[in-house]
C-alpha atoms as a PDB file:
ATOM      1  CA  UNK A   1      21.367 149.236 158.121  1.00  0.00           C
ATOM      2  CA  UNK A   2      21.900 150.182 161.776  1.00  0.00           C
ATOM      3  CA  UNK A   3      24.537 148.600 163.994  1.00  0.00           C
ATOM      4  CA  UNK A   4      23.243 145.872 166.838  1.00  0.00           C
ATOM      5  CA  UNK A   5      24.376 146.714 169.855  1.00  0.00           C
ATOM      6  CA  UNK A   6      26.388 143.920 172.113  1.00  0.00           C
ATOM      7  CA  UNK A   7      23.125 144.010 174.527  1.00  0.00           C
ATOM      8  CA  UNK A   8      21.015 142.785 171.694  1.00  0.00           C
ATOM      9  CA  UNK A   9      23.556 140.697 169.822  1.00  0.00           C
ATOM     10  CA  UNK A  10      24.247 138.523 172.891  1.00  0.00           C
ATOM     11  CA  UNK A  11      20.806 137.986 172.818  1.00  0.00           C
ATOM     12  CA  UNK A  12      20.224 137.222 169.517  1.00  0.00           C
ATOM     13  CA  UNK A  13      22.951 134.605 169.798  1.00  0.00           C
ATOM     14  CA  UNK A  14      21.457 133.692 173.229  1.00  0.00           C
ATOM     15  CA  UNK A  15      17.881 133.038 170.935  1.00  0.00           C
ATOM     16  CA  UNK A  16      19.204 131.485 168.328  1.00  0.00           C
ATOM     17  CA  UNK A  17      21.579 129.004 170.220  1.00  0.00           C
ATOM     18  CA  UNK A  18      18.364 127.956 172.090  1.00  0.00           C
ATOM     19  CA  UNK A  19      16.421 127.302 168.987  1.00  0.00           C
ATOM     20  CA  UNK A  20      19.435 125.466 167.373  1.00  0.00           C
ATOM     21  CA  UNK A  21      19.758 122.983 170.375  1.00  0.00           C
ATOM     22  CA  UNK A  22      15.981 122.472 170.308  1.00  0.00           C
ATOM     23  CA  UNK A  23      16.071 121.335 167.074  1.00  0.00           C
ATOM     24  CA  UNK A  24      19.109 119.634 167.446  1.00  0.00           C
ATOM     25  CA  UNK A  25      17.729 117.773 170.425  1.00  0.00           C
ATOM     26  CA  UNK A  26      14.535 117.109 167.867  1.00  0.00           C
ATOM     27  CA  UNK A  27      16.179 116.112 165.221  1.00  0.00           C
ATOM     28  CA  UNK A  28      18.460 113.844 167.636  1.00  0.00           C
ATOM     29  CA  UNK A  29      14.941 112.233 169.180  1.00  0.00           C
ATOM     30  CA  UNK A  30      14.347 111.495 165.778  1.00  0.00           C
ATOM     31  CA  UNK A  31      17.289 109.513 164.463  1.00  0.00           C
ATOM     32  CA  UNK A  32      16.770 107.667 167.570  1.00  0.00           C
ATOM     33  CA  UNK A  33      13.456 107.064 167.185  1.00  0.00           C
ATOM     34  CA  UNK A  34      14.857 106.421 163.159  1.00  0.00           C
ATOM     35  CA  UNK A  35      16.853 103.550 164.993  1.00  0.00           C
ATOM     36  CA  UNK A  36      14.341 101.764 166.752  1.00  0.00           C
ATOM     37  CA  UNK A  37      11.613 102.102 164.341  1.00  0.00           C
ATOM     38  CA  UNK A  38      13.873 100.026 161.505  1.00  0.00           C
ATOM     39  CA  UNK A  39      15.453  97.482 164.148  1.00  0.00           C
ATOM     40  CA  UNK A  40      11.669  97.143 165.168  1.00  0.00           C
ATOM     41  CA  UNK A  41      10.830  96.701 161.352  1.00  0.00           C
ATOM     42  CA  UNK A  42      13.705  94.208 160.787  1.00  0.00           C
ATOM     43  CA  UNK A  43      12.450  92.049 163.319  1.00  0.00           C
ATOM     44  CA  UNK A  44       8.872  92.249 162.386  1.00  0.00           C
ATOM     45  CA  UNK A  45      10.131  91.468 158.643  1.00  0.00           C
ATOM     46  CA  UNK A  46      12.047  88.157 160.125  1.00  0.00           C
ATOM     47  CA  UNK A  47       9.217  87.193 161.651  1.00  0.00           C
ATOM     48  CA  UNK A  48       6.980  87.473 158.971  1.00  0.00           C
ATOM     49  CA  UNK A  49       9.131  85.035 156.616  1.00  0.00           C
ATOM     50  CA  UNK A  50       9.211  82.654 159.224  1.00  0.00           C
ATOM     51  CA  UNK A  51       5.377  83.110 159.428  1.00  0.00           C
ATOM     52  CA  UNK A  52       5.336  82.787 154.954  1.00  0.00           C
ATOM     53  CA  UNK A  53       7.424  79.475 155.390  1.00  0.00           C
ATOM     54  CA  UNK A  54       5.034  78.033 158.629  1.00  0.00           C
ATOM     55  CA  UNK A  55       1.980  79.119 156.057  1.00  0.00           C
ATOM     56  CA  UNK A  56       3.763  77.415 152.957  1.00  0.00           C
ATOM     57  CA  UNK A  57       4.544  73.890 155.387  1.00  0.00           C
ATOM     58  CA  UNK A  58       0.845  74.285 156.548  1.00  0.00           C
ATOM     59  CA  UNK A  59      -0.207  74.710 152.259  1.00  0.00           C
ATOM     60  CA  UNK A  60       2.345  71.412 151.364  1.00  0.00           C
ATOM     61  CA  UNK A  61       0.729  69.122 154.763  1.00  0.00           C
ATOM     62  CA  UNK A  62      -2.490  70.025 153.120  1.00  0.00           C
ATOM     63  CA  UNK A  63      -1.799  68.955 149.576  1.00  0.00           C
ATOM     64  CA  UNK A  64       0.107  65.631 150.918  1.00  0.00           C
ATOM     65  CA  UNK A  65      -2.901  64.577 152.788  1.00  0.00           C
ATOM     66  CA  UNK A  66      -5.102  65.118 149.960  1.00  0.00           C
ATOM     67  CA  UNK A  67      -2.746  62.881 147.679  1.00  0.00           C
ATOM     68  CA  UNK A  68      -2.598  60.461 150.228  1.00  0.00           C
ATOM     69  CA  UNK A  69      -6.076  59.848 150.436  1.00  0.00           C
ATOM     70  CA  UNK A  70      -6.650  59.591 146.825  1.00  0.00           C
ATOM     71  CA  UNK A  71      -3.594  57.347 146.292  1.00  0.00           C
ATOM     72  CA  UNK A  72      -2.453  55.349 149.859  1.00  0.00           C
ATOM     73  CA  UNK A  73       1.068  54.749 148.884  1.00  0.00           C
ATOM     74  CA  UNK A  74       3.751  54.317 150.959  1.00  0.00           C
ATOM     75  CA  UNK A  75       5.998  57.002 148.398  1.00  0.00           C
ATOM     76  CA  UNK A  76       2.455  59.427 149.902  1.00  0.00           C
ATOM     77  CA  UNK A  77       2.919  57.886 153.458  1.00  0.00           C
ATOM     78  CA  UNK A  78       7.004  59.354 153.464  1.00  0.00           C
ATOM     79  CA  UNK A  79       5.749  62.496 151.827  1.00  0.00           C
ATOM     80  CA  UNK A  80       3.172  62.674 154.528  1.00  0.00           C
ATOM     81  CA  UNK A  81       5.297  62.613 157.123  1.00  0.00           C
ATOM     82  CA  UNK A  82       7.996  65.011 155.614  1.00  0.00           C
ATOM     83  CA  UNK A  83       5.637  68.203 155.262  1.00  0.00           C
ATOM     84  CA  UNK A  84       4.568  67.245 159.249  1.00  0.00           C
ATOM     85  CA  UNK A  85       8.318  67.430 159.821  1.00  0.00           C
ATOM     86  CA  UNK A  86       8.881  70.336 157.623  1.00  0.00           C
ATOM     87  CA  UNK A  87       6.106  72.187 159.855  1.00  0.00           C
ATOM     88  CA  UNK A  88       7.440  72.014 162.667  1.00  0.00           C
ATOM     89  CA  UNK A  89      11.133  72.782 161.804  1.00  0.00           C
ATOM     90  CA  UNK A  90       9.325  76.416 160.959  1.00  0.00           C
ATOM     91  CA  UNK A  91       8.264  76.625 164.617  1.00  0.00           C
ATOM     92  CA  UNK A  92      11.820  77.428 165.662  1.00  0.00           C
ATOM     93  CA  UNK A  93      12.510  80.825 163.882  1.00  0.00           C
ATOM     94  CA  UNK A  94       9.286  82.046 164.757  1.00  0.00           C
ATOM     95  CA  UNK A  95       9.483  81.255 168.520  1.00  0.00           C
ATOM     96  CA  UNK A  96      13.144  82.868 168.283  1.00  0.00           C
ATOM     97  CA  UNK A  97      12.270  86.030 166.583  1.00  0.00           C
ATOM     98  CA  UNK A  98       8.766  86.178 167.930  1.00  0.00           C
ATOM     99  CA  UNK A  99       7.472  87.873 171.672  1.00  0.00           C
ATOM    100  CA  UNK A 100       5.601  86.232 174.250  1.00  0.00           C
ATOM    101  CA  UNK A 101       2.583  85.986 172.089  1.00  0.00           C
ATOM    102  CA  UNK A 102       4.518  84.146 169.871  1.00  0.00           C
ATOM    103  CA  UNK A 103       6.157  81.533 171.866  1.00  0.00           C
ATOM    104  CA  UNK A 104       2.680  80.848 173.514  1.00  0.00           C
ATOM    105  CA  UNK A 105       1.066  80.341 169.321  1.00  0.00           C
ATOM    106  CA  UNK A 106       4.158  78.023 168.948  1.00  0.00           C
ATOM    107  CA  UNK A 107       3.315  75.736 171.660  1.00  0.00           C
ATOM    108  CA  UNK A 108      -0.038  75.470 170.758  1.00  0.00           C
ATOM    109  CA  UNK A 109       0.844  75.463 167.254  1.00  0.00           C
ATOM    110  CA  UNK A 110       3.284  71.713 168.589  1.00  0.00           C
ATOM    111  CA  UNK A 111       0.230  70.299 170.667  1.00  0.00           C
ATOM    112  CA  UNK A 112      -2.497  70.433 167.060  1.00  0.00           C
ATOM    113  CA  UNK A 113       0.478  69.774 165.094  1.00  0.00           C
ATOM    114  CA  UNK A 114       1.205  66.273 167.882  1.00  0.00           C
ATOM    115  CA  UNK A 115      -2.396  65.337 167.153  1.00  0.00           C
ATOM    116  CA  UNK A 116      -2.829  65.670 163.718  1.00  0.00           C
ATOM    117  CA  UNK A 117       0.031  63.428 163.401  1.00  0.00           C
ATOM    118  CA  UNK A 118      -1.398  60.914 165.341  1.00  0.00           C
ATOM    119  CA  UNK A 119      -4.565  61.428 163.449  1.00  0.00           C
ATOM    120  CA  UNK A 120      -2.436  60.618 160.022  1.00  0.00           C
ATOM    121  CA  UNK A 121      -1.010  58.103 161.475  1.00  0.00           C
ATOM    122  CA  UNK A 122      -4.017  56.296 161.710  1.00  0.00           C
ATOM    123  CA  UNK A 123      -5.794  57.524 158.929  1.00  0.00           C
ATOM    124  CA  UNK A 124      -2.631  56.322 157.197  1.00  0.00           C
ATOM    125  CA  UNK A 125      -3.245  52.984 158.808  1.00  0.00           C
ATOM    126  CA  UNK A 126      -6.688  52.509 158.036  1.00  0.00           C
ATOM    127  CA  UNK A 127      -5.806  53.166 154.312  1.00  0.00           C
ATOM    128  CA  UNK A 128      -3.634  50.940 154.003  1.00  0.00           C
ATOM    129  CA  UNK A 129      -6.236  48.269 155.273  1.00  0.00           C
ATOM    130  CA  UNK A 130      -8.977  49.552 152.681  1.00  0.00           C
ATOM    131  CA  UNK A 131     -11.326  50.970 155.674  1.00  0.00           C
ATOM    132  CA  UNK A 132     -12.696  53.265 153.842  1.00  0.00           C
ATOM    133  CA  UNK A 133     -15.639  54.151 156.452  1.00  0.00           C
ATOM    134  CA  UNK A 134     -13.069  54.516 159.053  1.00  0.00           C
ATOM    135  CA  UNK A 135     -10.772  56.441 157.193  1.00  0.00           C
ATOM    136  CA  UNK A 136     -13.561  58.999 156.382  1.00  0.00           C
ATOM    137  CA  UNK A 137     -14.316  59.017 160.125  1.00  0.00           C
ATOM    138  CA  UNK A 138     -10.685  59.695 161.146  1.00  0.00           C
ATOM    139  CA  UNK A 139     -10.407  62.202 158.913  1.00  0.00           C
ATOM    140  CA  UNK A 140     -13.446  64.059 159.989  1.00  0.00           C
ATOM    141  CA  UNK A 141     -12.784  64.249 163.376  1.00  0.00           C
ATOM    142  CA  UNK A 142      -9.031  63.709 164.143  1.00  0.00           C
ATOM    143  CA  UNK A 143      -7.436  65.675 160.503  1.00  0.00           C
ATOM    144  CA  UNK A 144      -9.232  68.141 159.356  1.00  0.00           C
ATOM    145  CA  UNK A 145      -9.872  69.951 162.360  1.00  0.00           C
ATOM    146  CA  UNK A 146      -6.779  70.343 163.420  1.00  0.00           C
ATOM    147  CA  UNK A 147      -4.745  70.950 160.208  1.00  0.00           C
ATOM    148  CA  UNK A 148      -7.988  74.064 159.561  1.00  0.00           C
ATOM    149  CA  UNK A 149      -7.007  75.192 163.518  1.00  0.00           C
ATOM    150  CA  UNK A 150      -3.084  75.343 162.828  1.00  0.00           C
ATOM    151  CA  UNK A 151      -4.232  76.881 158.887  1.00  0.00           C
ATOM    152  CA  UNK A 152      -6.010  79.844 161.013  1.00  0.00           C
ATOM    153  CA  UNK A 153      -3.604  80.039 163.624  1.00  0.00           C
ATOM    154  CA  UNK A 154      -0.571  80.855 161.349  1.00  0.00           C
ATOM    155  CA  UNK A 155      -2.707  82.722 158.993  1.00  0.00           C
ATOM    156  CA  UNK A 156      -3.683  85.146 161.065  1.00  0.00           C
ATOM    157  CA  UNK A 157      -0.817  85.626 163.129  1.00  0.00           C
ATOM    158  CA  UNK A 158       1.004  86.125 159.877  1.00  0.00           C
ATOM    159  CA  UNK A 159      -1.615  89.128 158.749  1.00  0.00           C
ATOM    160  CA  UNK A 160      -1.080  90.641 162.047  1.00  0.00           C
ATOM    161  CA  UNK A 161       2.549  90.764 161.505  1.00  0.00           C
ATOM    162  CA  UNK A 162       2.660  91.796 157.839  1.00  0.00           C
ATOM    163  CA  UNK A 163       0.159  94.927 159.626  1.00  0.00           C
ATOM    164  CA  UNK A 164       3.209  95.543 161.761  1.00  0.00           C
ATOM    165  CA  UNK A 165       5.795  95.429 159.468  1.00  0.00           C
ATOM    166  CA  UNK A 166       4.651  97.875 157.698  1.00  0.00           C
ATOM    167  CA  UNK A 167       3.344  99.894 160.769  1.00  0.00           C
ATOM    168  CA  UNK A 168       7.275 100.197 161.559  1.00  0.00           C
ATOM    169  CA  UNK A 169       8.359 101.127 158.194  1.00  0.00           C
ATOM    170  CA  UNK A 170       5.907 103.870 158.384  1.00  0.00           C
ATOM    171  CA  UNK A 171       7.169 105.198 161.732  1.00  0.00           C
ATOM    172  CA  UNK A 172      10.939 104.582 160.451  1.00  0.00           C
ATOM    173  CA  UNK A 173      10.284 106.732 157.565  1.00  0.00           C
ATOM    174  CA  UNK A 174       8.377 109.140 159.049  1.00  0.00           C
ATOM    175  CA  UNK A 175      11.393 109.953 162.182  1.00  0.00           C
ATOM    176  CA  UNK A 176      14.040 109.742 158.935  1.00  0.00           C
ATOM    177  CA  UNK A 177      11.494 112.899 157.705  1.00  0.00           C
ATOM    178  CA  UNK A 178      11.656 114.704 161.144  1.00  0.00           C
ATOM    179  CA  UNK A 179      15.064 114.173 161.838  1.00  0.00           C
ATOM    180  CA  UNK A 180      16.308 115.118 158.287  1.00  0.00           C
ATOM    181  CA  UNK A 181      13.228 117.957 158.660  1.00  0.00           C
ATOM    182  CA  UNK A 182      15.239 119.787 161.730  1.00  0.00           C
ATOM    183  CA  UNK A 183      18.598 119.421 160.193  1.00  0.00           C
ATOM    184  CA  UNK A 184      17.588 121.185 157.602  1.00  0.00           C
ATOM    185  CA  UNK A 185      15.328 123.610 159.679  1.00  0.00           C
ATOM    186  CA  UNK A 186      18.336 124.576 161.827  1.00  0.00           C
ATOM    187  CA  UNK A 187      20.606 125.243 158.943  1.00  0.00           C
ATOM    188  CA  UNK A 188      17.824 127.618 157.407  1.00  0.00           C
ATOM    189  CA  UNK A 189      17.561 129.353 160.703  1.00  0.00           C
ATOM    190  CA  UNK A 190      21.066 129.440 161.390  1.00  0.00           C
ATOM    191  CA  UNK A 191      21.606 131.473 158.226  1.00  0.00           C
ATOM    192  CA  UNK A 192      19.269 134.049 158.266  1.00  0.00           C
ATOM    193  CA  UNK A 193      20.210 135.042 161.511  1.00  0.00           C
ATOM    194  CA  UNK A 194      24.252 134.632 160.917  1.00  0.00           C
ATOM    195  CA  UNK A 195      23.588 136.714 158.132  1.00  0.00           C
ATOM    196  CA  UNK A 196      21.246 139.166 159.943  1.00  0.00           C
ATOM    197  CA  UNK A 197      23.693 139.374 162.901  1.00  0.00           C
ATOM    198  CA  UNK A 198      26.880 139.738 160.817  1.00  0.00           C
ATOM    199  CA  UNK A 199      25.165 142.581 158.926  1.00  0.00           C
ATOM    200  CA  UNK A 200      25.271 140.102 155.420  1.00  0.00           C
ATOM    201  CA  UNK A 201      22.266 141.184 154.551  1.00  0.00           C
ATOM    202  CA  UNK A 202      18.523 142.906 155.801  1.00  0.00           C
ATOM    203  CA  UNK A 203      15.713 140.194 156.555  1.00  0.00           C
ATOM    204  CA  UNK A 204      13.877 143.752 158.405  1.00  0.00           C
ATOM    205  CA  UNK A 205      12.360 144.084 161.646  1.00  0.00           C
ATOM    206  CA  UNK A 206      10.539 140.684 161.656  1.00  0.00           C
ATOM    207  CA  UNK A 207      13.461 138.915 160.553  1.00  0.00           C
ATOM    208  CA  UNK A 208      13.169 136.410 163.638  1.00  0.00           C
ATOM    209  CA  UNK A 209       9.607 135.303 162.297  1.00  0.00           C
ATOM    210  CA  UNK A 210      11.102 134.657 159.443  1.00  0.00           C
ATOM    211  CA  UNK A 211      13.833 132.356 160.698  1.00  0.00           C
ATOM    212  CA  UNK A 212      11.188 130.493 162.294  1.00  0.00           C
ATOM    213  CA  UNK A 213       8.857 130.479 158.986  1.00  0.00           C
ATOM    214  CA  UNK A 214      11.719 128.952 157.116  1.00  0.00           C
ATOM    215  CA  UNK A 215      12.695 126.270 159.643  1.00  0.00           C
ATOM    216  CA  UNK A 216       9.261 125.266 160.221  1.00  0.00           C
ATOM    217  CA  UNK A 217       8.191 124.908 156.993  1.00  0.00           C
ATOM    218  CA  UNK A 218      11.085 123.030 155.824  1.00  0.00           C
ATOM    219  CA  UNK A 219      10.397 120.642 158.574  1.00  0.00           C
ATOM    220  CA  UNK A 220       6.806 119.638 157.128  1.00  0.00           C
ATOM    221  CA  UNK A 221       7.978 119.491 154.002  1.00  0.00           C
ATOM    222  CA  UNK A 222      10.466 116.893 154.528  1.00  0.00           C
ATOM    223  CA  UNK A 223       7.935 115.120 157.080  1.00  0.00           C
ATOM    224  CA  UNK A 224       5.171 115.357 154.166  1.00  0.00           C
ATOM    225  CA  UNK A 225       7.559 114.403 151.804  1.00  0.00           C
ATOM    226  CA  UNK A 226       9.078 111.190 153.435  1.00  0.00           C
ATOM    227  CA  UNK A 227       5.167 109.987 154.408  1.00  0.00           C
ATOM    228  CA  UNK A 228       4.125 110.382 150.828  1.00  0.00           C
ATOM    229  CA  UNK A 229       7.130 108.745 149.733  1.00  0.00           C
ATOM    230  CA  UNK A 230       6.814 105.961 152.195  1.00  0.00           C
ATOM    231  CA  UNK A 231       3.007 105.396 152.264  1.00  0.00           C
ATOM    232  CA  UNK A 232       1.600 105.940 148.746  1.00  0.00           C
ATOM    233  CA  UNK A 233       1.827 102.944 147.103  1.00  0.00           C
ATOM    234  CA  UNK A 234      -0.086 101.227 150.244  1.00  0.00           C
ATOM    235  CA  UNK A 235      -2.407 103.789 149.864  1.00  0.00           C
ATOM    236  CA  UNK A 236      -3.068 102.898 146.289  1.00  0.00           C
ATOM    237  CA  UNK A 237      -3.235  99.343 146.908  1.00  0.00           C
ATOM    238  CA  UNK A 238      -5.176  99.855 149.582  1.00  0.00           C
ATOM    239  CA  UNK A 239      -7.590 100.944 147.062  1.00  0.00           C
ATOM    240  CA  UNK A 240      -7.687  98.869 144.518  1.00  0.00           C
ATOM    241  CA  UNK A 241      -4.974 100.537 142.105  1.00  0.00           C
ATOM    242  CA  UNK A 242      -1.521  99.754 141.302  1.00  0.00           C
ATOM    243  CA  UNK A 243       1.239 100.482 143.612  1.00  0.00           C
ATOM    244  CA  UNK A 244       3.574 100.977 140.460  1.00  0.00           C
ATOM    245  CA  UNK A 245       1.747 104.172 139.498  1.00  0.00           C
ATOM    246  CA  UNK A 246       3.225 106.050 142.736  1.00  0.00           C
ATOM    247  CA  UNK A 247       6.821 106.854 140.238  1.00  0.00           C
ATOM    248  CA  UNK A 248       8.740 108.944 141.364  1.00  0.00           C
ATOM    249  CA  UNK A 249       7.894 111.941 139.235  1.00  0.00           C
ATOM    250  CA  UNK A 250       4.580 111.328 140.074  1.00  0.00           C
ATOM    251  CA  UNK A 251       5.721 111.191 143.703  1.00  0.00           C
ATOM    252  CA  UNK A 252       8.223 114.872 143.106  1.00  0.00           C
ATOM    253  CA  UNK A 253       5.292 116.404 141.528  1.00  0.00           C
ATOM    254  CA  UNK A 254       2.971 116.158 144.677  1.00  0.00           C
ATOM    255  CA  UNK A 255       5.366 117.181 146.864  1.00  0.00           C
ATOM    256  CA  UNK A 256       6.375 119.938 145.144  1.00  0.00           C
ATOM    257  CA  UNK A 257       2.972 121.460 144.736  1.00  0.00           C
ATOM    258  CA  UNK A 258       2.215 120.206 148.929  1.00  0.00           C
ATOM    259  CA  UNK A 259       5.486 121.729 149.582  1.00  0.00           C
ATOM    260  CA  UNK A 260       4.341 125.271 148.593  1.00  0.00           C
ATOM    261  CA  UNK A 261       1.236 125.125 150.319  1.00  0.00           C
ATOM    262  CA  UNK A 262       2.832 124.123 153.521  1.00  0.00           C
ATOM    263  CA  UNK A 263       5.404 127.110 153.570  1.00  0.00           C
ATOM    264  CA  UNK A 264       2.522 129.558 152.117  1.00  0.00           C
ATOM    265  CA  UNK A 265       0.372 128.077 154.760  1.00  0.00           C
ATOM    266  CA  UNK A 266       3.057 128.720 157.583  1.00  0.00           C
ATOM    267  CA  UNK A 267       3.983 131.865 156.242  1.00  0.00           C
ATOM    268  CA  UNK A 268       0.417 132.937 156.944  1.00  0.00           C
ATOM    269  CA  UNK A 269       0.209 131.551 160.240  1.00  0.00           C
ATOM    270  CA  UNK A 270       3.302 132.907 161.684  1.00  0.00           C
ATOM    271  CA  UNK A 271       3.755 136.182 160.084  1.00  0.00           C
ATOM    272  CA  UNK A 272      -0.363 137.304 160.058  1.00  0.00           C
ATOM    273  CA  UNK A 273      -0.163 140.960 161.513  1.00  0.00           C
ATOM    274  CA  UNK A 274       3.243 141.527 160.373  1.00  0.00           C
ATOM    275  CA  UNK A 275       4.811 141.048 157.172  1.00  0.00           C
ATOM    276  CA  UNK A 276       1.028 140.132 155.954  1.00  0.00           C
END
């Protein structure tokens, strides 16, 4: 093999330095990115327990009601008034780990949760004095409404949330696949052209291209692999099928078989006209 000259080593290293760092700076983007995306998730995932618990109070108000209707106790009265207090202590966590939209649900979320108590309390009242007409009345118009308004409310916010959630693990798995992508990207370029430069071994005249074909191709194949990883089994369910059937050999197998088409299709693209 001939000898570089200094001219053309200096650049070389000048080249590959510069392709290093902008990989480096990449793959540095994207453990950032890696950072926020899974604090973002956390907090999503806080909120949407708080949002399971505010649906569950909502569930045990219903249920209460019901009983209390059927059977006017005053054991049904106390139980009653425990799932209205249990409802709103689930307010708290969700105004706390909640945004702006949030807060604003949660004080709506108090005032139907203020008047449906004073609509138990005197449906609760007229039960007790065998009104049966006005009980029905009360609990047309000063109950129902509002428990099916604060039911809707907290349902939906909660769907939105759950969307989010796993909106952020998607993006959180997806940087951890670029940033792991151009580690791995710089260490393949790094050593075909330490060994090119140090006279190791002969990648040929296009040995740059095919520095670059190996770095970018390991790059979408961690990216493709992390996605697949990360978004299969919502796929499936998505679908209809069983999240469970996305195992993990099922999982290596299609990334093995993606994984060569990526670098073949790479290959192709960069090194058309020369080495093919």
């Amino acid at each position: 093999m001939r000898p570089v000259g200094r001219r053309v080593r200096f650049a070389i290293v000048g080249a590959t330095t510069l392709a290093v760092a902008a990989l480096g700076g990449f793959g540095a983007w994207a453990a950032l990115s890696t950072d926020a995306s899974t604090a973002s998730a956390a907090r999503e995932g806080q909120l949407s327990e708080a949002y399971g618990k505010a649906r569950y109070a909502v569930a045990k108000l219903e249920l209460a009601v019901r009983e209390d209707q059927l059977q006017p106790t005053n054991a049904n009265h106390r139980r009653v008034t425990a799932a209205v207090t249990g409802l709103r202590a689930t307010l708290p966590d969700i105004a706390r780990n909640g945004g702006a939209r949030d807060r604003t649900l949660v004080a709506q979320l108090h005032t139907q949760i203020d008047a449906t108590a004073a609509g138990l309390a005197a449906l609760m009242q007229a039960s007790e004095n065998f009104d049966i007409v006005t009980a029905k009345r009360i609990n047309a118009q000063r109950v129902e409404p509002h428990l099916d308004r604060i039911e809707a409310k907290v349902n939906g916010a909660a769907a939105a949330h759950k969307a989010g959630l796993a909106a952020g693990l998607a993006s959180a798995h997806r940087s951890q696949g670029i940033a792991l992508g151009a580690i791995l990207g710089v260490v393949g370029i790094g050593r075909i052209v330490l060994w090119q430069t140090l006279g190791i071994y002969d990648y040929g005249p296009h040995w740059l291209l095919v520095a670059v074909t190996i770095g970018t191709a390991l790059v979408g194949i961690v990216l493709f692999g992390s996605l697949s990883g990360s978004m299969l089994p919502f796929i499936l369910k998505r679908f209809g099928f069983d999240p469970a059937s996305a195992s993990a050999p099922f999982v290596a197998t299609l990334v093995d078989v993606t994984g060569l088409v990526i670098y073949f299709s790479v290959a192709l693209l960069i090194l058309q006209g020369t080495l093919l």
